[in-house]
PDB file of N, CA and C in Angstrom:
ATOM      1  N   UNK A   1    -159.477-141.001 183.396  1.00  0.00           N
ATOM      2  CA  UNK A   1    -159.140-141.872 182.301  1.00  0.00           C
ATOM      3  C   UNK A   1    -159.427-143.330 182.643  1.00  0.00           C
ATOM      4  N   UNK A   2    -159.519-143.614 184.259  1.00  0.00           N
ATOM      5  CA  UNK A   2    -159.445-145.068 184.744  1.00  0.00           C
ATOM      6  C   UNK A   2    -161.005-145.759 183.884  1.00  0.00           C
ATOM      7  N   UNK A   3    -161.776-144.164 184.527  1.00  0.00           N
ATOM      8  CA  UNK A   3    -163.115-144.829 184.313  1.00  0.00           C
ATOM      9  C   UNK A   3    -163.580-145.254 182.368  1.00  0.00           C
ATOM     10  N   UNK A   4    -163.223-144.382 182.033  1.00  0.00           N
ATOM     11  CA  UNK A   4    -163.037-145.042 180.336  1.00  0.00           C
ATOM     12  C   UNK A   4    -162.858-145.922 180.443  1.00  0.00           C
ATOM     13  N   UNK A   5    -162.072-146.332 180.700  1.00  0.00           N
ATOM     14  CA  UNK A   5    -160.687-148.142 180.585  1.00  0.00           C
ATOM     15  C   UNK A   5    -162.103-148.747 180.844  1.00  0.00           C
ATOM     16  N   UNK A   6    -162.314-148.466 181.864  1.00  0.00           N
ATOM     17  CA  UNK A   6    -163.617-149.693 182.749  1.00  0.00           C
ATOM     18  C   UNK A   6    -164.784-149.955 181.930  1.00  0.00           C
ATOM     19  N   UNK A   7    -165.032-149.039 181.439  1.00  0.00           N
ATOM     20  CA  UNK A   7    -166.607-148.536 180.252  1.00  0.00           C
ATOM     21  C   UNK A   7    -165.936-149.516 179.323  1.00  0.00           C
ATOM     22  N   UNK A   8    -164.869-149.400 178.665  1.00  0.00           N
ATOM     23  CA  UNK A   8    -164.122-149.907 177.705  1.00  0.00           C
ATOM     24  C   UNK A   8    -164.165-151.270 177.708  1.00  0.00           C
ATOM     25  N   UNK A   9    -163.524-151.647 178.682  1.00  0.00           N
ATOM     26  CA  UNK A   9    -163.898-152.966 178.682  1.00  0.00           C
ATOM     27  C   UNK A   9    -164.972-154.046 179.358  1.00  0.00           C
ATOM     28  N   UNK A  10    -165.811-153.100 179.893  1.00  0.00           N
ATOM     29  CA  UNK A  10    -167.670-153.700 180.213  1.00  0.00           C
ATOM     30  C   UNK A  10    -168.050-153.944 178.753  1.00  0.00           C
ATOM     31  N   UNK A  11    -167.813-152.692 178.054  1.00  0.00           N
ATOM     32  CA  UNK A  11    -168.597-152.923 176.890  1.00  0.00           C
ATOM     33  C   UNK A  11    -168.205-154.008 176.053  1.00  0.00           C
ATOM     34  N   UNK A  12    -167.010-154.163 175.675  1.00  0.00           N
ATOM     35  CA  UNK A  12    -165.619-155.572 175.030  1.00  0.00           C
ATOM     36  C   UNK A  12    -166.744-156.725 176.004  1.00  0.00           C
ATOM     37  N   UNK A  13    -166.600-156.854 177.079  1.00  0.00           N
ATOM     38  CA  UNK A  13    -166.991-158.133 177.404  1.00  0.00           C
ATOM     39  C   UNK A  13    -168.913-158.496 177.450  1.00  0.00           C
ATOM     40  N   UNK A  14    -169.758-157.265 177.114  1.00  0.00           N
ATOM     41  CA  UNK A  14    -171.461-157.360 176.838  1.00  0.00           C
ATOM     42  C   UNK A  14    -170.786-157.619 175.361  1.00  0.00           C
ATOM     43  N   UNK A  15    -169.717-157.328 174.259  1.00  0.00           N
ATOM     44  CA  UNK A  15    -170.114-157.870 173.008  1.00  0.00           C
ATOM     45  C   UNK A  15    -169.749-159.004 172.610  1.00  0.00           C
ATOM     46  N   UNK A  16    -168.540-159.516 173.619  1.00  0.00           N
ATOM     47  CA  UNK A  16    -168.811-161.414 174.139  1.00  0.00           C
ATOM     48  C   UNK A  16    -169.456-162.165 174.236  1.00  0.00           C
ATOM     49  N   UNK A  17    -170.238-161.699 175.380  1.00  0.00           N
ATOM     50  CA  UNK A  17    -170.986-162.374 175.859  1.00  0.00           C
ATOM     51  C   UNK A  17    -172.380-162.228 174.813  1.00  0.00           C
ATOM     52  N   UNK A  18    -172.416-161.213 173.906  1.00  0.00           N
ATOM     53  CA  UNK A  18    -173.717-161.614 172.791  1.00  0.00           C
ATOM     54  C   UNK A  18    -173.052-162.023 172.210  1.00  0.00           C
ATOM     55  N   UNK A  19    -171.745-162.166 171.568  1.00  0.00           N
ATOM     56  CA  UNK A  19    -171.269-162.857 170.499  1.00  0.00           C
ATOM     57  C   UNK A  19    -171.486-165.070 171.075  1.00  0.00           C
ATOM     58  N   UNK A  20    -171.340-165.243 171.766  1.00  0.00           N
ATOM     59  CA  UNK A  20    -171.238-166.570 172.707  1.00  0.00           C
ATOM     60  C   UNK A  20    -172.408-167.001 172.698  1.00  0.00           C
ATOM     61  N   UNK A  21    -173.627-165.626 173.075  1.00  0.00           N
ATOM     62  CA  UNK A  21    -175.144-166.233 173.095  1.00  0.00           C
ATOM     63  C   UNK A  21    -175.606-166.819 171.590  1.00  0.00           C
ATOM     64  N   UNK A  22    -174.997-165.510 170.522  1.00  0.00           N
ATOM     65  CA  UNK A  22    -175.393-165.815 169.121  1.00  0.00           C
ATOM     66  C   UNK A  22    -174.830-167.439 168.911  1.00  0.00           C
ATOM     67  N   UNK A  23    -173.497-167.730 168.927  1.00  0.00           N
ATOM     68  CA  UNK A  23    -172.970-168.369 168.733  1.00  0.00           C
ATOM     69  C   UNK A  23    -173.634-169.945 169.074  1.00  0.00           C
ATOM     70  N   UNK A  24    -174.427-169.776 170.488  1.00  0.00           N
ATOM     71  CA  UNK A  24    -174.776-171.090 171.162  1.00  0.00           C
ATOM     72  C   UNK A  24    -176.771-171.252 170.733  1.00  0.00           C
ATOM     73  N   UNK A  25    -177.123-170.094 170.432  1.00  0.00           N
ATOM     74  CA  UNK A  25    -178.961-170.356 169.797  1.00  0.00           C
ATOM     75  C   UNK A  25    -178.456-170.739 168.348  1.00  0.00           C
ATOM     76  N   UNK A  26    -177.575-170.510 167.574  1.00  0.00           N
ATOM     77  CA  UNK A  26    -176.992-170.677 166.084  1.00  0.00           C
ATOM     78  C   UNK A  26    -177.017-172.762 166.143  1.00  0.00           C
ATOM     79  N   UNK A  27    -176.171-172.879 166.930  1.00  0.00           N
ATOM     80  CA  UNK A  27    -175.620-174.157 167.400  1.00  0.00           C
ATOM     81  C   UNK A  27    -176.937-174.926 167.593  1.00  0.00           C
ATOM     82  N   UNK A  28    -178.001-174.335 168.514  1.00  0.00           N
ATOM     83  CA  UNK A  28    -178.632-175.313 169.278  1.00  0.00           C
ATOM     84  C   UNK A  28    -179.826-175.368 168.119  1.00  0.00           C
ATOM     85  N   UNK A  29    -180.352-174.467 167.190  1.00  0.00           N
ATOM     86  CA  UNK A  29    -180.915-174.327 166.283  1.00  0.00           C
ATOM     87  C   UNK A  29    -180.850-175.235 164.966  1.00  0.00           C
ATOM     88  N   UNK A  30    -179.084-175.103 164.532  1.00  0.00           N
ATOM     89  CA  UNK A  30    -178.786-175.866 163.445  1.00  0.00           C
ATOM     90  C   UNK A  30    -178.623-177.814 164.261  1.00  0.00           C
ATOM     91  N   UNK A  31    -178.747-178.173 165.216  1.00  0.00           N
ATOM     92  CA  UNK A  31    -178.624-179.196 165.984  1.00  0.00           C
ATOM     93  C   UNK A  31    -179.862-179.742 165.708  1.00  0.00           C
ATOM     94  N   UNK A  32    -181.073-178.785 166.223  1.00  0.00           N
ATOM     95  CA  UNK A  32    -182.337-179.155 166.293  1.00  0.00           C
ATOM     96  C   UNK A  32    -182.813-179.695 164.440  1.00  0.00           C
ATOM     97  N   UNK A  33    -182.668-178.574 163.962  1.00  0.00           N
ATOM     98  CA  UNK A  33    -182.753-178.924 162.182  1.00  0.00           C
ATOM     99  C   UNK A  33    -182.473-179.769 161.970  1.00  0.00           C
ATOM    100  N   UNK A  34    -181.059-180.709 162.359  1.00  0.00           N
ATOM    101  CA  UNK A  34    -180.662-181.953 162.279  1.00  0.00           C
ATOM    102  C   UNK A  34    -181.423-182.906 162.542  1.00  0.00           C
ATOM    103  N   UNK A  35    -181.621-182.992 164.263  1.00  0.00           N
ATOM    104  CA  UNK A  35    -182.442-184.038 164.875  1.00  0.00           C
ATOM    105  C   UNK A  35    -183.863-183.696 164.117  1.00  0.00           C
ATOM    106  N   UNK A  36    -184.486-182.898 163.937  1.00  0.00           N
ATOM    107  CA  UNK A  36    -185.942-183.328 163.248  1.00  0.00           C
ATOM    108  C   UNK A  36    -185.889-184.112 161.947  1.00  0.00           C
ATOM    109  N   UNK A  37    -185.299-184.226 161.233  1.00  0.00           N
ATOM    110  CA  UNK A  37    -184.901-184.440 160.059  1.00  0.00           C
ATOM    111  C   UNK A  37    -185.338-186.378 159.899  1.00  0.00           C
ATOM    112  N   UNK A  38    -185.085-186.701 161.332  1.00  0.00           N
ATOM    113  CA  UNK A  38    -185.302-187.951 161.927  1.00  0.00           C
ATOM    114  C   UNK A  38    -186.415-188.118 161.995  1.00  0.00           C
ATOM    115  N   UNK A  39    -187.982-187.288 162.498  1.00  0.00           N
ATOM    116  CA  UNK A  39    -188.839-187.755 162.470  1.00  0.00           C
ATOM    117  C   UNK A  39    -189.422-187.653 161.023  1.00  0.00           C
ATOM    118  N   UNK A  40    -190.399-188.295 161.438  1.00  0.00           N
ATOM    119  CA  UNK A  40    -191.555-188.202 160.039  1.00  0.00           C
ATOM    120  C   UNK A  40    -192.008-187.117 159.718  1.00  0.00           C
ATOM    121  N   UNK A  41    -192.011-186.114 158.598  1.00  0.00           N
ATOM    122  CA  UNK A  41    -192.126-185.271 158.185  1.00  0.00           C
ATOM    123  C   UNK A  41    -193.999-184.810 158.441  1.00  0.00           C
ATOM    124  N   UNK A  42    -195.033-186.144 158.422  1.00  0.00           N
ATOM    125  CA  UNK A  42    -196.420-185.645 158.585  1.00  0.00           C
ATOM    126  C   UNK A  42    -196.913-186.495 159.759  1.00  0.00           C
ATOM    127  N   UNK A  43    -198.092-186.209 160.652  1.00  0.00           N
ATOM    128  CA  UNK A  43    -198.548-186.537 162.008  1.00  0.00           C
ATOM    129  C   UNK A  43    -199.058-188.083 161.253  1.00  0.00           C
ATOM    130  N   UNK A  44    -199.336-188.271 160.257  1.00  0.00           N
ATOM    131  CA  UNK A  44    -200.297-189.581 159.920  1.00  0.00           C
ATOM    132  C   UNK A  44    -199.273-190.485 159.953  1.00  0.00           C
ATOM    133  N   UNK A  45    -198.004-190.435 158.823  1.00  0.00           N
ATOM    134  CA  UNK A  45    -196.499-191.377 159.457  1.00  0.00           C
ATOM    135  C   UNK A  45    -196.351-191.358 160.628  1.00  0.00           C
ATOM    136  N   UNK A  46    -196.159-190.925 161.952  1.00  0.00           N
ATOM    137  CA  UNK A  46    -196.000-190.920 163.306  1.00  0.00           C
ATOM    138  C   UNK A  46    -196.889-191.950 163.898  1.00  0.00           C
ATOM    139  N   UNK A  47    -197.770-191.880 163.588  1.00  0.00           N
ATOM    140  CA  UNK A  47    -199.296-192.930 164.491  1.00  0.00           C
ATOM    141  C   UNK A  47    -199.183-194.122 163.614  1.00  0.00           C
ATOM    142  N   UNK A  48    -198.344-194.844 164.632  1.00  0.00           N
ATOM    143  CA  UNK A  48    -198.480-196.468 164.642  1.00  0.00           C
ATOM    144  C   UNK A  48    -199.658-197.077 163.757  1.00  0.00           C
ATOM    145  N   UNK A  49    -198.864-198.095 162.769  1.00  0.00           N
ATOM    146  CA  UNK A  49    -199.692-198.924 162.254  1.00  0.00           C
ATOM    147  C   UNK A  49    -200.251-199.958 162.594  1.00  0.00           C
ATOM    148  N   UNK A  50    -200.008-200.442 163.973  1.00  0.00           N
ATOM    149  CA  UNK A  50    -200.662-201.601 164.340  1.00  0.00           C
ATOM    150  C   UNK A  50    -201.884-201.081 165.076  1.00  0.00           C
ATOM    151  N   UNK A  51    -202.644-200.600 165.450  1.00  0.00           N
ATOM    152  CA  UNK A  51    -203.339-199.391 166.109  1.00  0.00           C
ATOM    153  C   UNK A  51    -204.269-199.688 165.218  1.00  0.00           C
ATOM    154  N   UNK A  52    -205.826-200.089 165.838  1.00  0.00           N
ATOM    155  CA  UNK A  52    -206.878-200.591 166.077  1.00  0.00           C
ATOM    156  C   UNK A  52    -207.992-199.449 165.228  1.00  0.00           C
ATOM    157  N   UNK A  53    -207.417-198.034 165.678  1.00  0.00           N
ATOM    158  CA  UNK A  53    -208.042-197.179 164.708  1.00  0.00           C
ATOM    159  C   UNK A  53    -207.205-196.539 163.342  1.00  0.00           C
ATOM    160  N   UNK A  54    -207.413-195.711 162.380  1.00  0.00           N
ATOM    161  CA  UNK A  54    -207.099-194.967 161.366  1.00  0.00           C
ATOM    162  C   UNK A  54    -206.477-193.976 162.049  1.00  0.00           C
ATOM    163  N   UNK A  55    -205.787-193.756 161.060  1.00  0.00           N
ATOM    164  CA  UNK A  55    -204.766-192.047 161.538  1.00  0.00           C
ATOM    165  C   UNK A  55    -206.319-191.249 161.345  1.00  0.00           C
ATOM    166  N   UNK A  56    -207.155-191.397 160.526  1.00  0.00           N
ATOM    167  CA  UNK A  56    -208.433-190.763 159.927  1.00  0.00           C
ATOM    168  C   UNK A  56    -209.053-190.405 160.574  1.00  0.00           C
ATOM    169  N   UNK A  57    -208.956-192.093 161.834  1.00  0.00           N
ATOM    170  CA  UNK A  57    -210.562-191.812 162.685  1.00  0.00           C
ATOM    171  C   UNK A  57    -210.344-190.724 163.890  1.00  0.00           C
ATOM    172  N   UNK A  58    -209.075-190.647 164.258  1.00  0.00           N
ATOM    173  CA  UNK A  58    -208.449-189.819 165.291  1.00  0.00           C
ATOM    174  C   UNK A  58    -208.340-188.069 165.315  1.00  0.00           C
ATOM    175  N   UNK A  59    -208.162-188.346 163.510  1.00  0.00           N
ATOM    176  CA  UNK A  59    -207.987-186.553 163.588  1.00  0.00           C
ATOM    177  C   UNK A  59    -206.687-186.393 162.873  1.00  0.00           C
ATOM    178  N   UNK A  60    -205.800-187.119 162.729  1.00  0.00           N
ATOM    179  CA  UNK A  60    -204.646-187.091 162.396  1.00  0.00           C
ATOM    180  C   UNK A  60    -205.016-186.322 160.990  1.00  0.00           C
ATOM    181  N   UNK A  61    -205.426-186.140 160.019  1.00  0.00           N
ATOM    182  CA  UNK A  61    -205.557-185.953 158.487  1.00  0.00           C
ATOM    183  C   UNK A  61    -205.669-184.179 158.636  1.00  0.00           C
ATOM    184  N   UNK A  62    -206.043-183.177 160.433  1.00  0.00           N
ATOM    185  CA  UNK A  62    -206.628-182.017 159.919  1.00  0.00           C
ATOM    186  C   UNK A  62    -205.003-180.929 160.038  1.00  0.00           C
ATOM    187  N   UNK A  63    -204.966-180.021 159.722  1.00  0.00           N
ATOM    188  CA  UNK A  63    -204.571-179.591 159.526  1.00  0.00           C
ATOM    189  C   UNK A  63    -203.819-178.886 161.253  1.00  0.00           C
ATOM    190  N   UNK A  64    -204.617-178.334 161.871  1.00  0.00           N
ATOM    191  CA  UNK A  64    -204.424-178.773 163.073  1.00  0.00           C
ATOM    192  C   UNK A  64    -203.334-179.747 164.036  1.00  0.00           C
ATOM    193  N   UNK A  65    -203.562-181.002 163.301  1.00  0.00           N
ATOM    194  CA  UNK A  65    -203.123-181.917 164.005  1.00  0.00           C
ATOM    195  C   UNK A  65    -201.517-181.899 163.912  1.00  0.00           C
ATOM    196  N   UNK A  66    -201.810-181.460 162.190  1.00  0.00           N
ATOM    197  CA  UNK A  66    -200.142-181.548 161.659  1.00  0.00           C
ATOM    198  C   UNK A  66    -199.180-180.286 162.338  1.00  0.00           C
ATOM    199  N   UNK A  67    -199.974-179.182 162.476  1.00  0.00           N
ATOM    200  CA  UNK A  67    -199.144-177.911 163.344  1.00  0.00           C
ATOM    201  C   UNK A  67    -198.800-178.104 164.742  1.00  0.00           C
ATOM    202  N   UNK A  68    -199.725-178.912 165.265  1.00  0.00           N
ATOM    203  CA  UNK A  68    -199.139-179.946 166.871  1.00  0.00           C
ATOM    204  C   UNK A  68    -197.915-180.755 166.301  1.00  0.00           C
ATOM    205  N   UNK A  69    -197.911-181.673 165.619  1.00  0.00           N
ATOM    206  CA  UNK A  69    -197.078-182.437 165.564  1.00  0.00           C
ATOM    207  C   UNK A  69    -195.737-181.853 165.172  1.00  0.00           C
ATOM    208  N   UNK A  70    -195.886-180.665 164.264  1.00  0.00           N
ATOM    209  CA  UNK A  70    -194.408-179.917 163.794  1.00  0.00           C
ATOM    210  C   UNK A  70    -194.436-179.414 165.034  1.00  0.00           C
ATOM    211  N   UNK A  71    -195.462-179.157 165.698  1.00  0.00           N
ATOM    212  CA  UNK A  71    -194.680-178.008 166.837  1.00  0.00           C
ATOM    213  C   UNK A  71    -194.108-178.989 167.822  1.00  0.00           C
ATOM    214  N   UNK A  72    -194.823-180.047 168.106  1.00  0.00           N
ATOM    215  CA  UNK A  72    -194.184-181.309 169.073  1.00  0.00           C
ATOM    216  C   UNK A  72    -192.323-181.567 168.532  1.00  0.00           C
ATOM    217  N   UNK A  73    -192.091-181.942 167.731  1.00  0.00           N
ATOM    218  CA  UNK A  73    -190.990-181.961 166.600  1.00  0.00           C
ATOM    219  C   UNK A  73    -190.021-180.828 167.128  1.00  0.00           C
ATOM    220  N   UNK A  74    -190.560-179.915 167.033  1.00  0.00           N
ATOM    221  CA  UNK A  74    -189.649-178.651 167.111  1.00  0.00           C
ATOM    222  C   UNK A  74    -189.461-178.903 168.526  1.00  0.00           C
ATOM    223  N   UNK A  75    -190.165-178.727 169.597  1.00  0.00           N
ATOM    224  CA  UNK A  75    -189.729-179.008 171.249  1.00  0.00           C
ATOM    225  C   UNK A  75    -189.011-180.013 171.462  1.00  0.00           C
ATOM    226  N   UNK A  76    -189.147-180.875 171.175  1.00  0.00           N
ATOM    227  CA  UNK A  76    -188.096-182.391 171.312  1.00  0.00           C
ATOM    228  C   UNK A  76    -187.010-182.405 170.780  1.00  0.00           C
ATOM    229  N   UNK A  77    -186.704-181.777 169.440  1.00  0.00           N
ATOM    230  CA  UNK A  77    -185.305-181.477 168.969  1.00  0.00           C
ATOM    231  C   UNK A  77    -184.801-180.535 169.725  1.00  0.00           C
ATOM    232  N   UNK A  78    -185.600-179.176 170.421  1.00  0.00           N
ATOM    233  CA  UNK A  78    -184.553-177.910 170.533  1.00  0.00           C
ATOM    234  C   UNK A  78    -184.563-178.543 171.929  1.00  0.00           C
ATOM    235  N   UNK A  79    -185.277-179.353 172.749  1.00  0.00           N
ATOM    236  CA  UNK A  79    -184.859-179.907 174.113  1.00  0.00           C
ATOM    237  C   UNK A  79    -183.601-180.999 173.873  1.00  0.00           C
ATOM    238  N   UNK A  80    -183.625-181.610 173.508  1.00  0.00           N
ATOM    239  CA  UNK A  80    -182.040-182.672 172.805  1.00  0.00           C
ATOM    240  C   UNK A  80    -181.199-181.604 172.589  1.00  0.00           C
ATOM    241  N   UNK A  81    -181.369-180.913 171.448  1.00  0.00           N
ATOM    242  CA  UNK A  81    -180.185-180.025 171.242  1.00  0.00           C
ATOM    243  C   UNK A  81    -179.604-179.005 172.531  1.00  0.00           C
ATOM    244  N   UNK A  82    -180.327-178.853 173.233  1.00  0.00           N
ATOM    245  CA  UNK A  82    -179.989-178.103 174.271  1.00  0.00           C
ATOM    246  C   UNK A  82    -179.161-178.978 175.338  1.00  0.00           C
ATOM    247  N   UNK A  83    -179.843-180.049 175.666  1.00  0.00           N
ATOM    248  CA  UNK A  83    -178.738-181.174 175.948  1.00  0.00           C
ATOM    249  C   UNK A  83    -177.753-181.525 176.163  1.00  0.00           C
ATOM    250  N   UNK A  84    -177.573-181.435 174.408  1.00  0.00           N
ATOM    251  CA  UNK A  84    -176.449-181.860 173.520  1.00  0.00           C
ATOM    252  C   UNK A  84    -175.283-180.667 173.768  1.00  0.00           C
ATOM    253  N   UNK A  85    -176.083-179.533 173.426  1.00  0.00           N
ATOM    254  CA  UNK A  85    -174.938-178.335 173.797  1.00  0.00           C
ATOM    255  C   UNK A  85    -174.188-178.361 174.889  1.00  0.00           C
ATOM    256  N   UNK A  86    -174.992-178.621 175.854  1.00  0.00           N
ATOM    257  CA  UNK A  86    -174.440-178.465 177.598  1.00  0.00           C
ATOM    258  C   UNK A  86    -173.230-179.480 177.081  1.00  0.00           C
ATOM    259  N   UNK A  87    -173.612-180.925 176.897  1.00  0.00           N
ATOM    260  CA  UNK A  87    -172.896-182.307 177.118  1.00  0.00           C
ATOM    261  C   UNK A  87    -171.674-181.512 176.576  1.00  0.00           C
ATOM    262  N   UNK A  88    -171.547-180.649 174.710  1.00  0.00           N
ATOM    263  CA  UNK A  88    -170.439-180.791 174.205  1.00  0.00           C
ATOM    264  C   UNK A  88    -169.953-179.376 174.528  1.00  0.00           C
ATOM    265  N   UNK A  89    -170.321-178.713 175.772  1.00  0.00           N
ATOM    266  CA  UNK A  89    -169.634-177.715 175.921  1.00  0.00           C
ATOM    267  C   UNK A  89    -168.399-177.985 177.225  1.00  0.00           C
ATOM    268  N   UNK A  90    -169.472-179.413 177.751  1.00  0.00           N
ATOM    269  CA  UNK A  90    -168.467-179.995 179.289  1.00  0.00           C
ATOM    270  C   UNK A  90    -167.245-180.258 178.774  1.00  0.00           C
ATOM    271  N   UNK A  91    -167.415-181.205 177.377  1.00  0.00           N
ATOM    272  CA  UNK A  91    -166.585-181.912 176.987  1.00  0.00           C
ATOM    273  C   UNK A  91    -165.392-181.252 176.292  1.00  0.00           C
ATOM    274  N   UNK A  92    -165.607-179.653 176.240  1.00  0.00           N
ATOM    275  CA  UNK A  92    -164.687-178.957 175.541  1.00  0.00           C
ATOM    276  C   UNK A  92    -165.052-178.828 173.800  1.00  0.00           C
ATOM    277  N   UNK A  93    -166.062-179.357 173.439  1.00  0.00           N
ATOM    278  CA  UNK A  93    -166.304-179.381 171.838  1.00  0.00           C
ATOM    279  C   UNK A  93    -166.750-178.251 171.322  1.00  0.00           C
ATOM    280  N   UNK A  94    -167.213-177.279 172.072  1.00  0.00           N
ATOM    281  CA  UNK A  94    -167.267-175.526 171.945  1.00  0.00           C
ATOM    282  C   UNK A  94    -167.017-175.295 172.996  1.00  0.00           C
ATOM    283  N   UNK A  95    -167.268-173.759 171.772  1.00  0.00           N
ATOM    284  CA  UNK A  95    -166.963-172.402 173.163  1.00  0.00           C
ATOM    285  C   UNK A  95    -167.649-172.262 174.274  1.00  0.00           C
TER     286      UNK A  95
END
């Protein structure tokens, strides 16, 4: 019967510990959504206007450029948010 108990509660604490994981990609996800929200929505807003060439002459306008730049966007927020999680998990602000 011991060994049940034990099964019993391995298993209680693997549906913790996914409940905690869900809980903290949920967090670091809706964080990131936030922080992008901050940049400029297209690669041609991003490239400085004082700048000697065109967003044009560079490349900025292809289509391409803009799936780098969302994807740049997306790494820099979910790296902050990840961050951010650690900082507000030290601090006691989650689980």
């Amino acid at each position: 019967m011991n060994a049940y108990a034990n099964f019993d509660r391995a298993e209680d604490q693997k549906e913790v510990q996914h409940e905690l994981q869900v809980f903290r990609e949920e967090w670091i996800r809706n964080k990131a959504d936030q922080l992008a929200t901050i940049f400029p929505q297209c690669a041609m807003e991003f490239y400085p206007t004082h700048s000697r060439f065109s967003p044009y002459q560079v490349g900025l306008d292809s289509d391409e450029a803009q799936d780098a730049y969302a994807e740049y966007v997306d790494q820099v927020c979910l790296a902050k948010a990840k961050k951010l999680f650690i900082e507000a998990q030290f601090m006691g602000d989650v689980a």
